[in-house]
C-alpha atoms as a PDB file:
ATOM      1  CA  UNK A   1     106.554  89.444  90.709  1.00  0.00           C
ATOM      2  CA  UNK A   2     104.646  92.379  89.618  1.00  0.00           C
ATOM      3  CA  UNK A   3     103.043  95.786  91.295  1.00  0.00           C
ATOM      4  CA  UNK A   4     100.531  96.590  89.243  1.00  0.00           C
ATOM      5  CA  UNK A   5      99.097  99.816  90.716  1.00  0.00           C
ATOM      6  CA  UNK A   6      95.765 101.238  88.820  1.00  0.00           C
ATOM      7  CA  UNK A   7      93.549 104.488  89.331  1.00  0.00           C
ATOM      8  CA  UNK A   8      90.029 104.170  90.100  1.00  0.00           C
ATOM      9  CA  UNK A   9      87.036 106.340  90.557  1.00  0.00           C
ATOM     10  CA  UNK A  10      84.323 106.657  92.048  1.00  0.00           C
ATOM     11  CA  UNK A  11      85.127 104.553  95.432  1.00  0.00           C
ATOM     12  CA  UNK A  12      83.334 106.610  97.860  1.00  0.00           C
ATOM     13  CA  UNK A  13      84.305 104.667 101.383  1.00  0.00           C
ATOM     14  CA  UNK A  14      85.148 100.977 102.595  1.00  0.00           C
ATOM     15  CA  UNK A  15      82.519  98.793 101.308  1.00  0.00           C
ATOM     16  CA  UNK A  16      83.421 100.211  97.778  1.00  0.00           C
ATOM     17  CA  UNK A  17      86.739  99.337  98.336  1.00  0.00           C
ATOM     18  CA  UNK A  18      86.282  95.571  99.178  1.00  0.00           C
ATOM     19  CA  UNK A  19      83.806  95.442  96.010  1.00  0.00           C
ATOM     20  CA  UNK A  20      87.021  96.159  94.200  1.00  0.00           C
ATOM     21  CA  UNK A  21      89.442  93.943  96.027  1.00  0.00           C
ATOM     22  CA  UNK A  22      86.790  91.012  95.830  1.00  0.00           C
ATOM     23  CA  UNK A  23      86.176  91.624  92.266  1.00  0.00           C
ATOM     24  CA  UNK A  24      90.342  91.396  91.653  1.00  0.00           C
ATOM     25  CA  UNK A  25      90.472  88.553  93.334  1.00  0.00           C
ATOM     26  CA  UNK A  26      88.111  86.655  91.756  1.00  0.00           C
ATOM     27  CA  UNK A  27      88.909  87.564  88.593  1.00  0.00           C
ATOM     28  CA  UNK A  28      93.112  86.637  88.693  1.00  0.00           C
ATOM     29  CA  UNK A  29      95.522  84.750  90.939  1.00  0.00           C
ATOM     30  CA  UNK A  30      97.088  87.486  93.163  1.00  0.00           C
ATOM     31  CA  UNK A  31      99.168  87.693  96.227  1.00  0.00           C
ATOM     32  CA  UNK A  32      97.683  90.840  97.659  1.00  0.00           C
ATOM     33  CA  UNK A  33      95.011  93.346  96.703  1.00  0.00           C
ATOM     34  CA  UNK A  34      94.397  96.965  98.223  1.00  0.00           C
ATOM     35  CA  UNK A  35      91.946  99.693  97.788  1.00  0.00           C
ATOM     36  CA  UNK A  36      92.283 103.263  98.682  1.00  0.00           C
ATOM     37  CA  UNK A  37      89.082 105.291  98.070  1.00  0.00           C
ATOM     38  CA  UNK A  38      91.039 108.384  99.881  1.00  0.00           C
ATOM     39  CA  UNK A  39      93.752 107.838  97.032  1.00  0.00           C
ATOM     40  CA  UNK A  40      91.893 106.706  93.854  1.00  0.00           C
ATOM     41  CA  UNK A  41      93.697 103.435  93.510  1.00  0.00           C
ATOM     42  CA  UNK A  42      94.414  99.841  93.794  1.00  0.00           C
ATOM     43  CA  UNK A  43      97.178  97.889  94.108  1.00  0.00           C
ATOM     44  CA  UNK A  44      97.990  94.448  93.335  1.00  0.00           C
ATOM     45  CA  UNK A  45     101.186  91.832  93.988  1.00  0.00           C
ATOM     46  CA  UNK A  46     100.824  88.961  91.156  1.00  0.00           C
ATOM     47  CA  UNK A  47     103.309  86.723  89.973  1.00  0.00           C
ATOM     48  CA  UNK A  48     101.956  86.704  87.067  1.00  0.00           C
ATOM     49  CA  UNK A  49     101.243  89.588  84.707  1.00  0.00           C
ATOM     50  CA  UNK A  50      97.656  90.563  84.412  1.00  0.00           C
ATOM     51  CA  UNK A  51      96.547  91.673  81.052  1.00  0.00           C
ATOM     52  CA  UNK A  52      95.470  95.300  80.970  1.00  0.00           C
ATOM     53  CA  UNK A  53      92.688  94.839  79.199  1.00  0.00           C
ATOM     54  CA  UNK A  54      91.053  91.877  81.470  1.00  0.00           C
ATOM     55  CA  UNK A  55      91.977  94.091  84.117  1.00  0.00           C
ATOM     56  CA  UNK A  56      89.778  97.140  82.793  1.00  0.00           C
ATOM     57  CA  UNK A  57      86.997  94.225  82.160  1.00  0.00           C
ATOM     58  CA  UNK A  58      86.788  93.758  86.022  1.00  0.00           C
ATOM     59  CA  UNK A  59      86.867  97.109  87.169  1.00  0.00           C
ATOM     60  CA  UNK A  60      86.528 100.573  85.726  1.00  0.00           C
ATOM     61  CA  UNK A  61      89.608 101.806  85.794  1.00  0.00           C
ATOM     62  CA  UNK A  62      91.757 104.719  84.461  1.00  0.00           C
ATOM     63  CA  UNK A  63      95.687 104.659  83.690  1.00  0.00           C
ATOM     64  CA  UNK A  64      97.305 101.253  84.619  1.00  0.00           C
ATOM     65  CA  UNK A  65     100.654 101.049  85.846  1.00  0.00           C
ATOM     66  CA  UNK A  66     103.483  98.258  86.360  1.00  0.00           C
ATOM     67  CA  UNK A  67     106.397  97.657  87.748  1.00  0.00           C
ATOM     68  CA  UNK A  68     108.718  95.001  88.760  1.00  0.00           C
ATOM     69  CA  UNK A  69     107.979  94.013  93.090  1.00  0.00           C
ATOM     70  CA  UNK A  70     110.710  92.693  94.997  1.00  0.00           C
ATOM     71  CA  UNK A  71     109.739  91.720  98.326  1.00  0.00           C
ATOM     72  CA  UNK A  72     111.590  92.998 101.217  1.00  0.00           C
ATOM     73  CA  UNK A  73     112.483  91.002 104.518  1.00  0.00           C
ATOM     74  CA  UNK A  74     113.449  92.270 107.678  1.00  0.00           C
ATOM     75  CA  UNK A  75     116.801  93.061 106.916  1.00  0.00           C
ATOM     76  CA  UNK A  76     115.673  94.063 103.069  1.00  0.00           C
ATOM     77  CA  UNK A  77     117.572  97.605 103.739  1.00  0.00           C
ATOM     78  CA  UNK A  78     121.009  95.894 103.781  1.00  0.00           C
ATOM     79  CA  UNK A  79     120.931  95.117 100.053  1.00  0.00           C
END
């Protein structure tokens, strides 16, 4: 899985940042999608890589960054 996490301007309040969400998840199969207008970002869980360029397409966006996501249970702390 991947955490792809990707600065965005001009989000101004909520609405703006369910445009976004909506817009990501239309756009590519993702596990979860959130928008912080406060922090200038978005963050997605996919299992699949998202090209950065189809991901620009969708939303304006400035630098793009990934990472590998690992998913942590309840006990997650123990390993």
């Amino acid at each position: 899985m991947f955490k792809i996490t990707v600065d965005v301007d001009g989000m101004q309040c909520g609405m703006c940042e369910n445009h976004v969400n909506e817009a990501v998840r239309g756009a590519f199969p993702v596990k979860k999608v959130s928008s912080s207008h406060s922090k200038k970002q978005t963050v997605i869980i996919t299992e699949q890589d998202i090209d950065e360029q189809e991901l620009k397409a969708v939303i304006e966006s400035g630098a793009v960054r990934k990472e590998p996501y690992e998913k942590k249970g309840l006990f997650g702390f123990l390993k």
